[in-house]
N, C-alpha and C. Protein backbone atom coordinates (compact mmCIF):
# COMPACT_ATOMS: atom_id res chain seq x y z
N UNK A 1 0.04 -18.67 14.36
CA UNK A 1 -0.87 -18.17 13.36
C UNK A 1 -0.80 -16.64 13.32
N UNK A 2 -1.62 -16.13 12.02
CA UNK A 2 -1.19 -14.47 11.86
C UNK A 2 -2.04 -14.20 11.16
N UNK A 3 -2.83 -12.87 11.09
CA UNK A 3 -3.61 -12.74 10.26
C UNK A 3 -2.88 -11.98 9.06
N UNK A 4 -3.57 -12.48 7.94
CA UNK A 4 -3.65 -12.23 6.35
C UNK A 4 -4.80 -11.36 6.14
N UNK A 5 -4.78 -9.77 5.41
CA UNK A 5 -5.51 -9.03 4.70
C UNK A 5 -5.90 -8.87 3.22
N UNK A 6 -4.96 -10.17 3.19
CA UNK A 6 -4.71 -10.27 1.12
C UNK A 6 -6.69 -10.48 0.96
N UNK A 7 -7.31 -11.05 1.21
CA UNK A 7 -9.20 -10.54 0.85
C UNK A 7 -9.64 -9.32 1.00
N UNK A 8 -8.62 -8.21 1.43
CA UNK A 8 -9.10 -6.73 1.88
C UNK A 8 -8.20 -6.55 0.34
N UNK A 9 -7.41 -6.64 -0.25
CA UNK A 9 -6.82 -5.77 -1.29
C UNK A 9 -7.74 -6.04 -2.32
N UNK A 10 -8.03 -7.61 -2.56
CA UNK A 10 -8.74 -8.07 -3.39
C UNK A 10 -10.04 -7.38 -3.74
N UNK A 11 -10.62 -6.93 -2.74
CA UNK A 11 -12.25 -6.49 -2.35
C UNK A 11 -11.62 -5.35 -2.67
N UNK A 12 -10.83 -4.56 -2.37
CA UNK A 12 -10.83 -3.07 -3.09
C UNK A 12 -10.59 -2.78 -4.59
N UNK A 13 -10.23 -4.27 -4.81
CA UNK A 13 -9.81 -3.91 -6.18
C UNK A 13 -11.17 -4.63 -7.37
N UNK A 14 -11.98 -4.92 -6.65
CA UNK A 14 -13.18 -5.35 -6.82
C UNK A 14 -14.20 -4.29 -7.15
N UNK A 15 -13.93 -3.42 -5.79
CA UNK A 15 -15.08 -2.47 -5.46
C UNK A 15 -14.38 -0.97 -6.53
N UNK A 16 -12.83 -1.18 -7.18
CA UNK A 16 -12.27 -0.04 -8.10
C UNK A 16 -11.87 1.06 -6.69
N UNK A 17 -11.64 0.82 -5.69
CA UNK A 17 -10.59 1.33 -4.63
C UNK A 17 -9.86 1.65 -4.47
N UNK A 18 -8.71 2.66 -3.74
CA UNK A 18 -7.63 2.24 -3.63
C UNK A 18 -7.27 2.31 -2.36
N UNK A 19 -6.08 2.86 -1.45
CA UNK A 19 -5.99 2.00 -0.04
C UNK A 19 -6.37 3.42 0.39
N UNK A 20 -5.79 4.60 -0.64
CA UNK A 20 -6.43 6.12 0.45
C UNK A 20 -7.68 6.16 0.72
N UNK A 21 -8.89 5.86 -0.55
CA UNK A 21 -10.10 5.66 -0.42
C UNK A 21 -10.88 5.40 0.43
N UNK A 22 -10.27 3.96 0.87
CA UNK A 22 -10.37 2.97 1.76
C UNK A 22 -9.91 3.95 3.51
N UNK A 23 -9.20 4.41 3.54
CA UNK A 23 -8.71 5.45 4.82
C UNK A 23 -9.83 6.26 5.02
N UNK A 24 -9.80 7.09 3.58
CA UNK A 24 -11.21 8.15 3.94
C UNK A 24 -12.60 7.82 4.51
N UNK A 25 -13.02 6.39 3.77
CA UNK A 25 -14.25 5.70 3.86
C UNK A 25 -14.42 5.40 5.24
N UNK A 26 -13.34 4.85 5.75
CA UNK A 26 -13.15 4.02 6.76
C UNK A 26 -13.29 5.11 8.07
N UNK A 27 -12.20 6.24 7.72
CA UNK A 27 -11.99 7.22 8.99
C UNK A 27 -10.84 6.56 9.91
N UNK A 28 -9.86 5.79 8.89
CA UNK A 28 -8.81 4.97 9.88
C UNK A 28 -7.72 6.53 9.30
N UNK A 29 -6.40 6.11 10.38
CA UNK A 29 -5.18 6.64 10.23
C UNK A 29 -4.29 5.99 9.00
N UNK A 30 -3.69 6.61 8.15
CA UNK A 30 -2.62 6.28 7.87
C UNK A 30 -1.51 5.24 8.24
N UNK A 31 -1.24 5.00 9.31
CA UNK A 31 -0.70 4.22 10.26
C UNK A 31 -1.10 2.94 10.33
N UNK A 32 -2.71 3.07 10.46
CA UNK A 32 -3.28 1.93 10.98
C UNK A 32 -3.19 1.18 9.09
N UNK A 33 -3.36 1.68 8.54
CA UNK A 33 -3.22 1.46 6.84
C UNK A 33 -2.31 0.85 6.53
N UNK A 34 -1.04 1.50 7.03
CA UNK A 34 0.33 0.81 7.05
C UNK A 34 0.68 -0.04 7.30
N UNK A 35 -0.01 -0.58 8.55
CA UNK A 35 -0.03 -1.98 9.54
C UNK A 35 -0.82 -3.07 8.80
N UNK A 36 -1.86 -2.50 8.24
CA UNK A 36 -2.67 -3.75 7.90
C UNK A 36 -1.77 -3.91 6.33
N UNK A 37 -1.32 -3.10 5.33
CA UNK A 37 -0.29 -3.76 4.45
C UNK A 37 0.61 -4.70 4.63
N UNK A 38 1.13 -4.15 5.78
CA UNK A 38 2.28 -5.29 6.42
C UNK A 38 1.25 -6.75 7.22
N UNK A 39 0.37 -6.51 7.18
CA UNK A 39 -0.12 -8.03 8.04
C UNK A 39 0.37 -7.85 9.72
N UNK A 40 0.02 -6.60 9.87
CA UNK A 40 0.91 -6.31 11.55
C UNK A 40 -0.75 -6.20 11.80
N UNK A 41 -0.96 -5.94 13.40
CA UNK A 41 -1.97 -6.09 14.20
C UNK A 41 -2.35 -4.67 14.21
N UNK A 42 -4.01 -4.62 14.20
CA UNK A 42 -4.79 -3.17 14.15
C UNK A 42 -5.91 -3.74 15.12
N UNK A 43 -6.58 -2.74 15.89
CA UNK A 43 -7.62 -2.95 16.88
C UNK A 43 -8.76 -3.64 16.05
N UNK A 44 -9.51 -4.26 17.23
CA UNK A 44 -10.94 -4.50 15.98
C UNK A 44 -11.68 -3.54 15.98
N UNK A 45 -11.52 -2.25 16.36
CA UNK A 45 -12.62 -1.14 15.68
C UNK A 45 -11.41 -0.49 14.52
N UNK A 46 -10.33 -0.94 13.99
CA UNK A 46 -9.80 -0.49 13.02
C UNK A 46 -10.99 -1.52 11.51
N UNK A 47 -11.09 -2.69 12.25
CA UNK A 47 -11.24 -3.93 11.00
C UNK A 47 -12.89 -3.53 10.99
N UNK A 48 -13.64 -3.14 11.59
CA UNK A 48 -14.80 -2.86 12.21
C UNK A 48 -15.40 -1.78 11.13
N UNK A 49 -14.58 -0.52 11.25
CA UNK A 49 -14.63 0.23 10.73
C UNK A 49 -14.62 0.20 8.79
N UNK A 50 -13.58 -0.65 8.86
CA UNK A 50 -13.63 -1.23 7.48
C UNK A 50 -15.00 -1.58 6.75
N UNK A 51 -15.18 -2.78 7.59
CA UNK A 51 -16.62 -3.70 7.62
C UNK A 51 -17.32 -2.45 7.14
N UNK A 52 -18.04 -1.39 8.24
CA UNK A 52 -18.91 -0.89 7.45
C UNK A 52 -19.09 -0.09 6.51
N UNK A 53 -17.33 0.53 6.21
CA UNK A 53 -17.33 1.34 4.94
C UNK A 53 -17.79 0.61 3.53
N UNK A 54 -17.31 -0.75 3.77
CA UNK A 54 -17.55 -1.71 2.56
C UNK A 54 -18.63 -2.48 2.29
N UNK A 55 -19.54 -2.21 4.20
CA UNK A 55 -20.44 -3.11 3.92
C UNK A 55 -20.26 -4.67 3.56
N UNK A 56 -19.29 -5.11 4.13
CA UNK A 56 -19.22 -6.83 4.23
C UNK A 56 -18.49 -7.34 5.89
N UNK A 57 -18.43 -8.16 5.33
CA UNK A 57 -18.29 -8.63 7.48
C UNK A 57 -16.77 -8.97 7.56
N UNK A 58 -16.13 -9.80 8.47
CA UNK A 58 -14.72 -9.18 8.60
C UNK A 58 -14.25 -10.37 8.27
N UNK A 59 -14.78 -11.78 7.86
CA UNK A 59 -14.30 -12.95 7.09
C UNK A 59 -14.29 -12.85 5.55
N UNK A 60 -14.10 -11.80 4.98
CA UNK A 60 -14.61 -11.05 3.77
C UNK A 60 -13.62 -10.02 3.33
N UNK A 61 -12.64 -9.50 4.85
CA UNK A 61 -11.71 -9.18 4.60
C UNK A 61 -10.14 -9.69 5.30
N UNK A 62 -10.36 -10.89 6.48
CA UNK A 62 -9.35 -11.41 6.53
C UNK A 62 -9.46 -12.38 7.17
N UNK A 63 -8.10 -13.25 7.03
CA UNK A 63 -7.96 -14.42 7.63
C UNK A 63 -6.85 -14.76 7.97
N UNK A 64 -6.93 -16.03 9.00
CA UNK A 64 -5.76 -16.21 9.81
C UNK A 64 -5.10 -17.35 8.63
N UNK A 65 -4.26 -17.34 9.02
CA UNK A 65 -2.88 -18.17 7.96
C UNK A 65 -1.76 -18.78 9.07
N UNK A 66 -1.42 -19.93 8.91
CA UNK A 66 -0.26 -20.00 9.36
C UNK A 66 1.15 -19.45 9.19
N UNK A 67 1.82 -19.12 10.10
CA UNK A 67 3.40 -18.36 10.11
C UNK A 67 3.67 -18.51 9.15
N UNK A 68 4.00 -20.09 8.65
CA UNK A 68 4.63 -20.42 7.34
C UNK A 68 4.12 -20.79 5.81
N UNK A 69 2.54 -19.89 6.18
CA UNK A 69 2.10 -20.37 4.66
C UNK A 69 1.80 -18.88 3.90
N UNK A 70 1.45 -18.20 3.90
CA UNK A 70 1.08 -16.87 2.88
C UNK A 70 1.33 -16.56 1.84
């Protein structure tokens, strides 16, 4: 299994976002930004941090998926 952020693009594009926005709001790195595009692994005070820029909880912005389904 792997986690999926595709409910984090969605929600920004909801909220009229975009992913720098989302960096500033957040107070994440660049990097860590990069990682979560790719579906690569970020700490949970990266996803944390999210949460409260957006104000929603972290099933709201992702979920696990199997290897072979996304």
């Amino acid at each position: 299994m792997k986690m999926s952020c595709k409910k984090l693009w969605k929600l920004l594009i909801d909220k009229d976002m975009n992913k720098t926005d989302l960096r500033k709001a957040a107070g994440i790195s660049s990097s860590s930004l990069a990682k979560l595009g790719k579906d690569e692994n970020v700490t949970t005070d990266v996803l944390v941090r999210i949460c409260e820029a957006l104000k929603c909880n972290l099933n709201e912005i992702a979920e696990t998926v199997s290897d072979n389904e996304e």
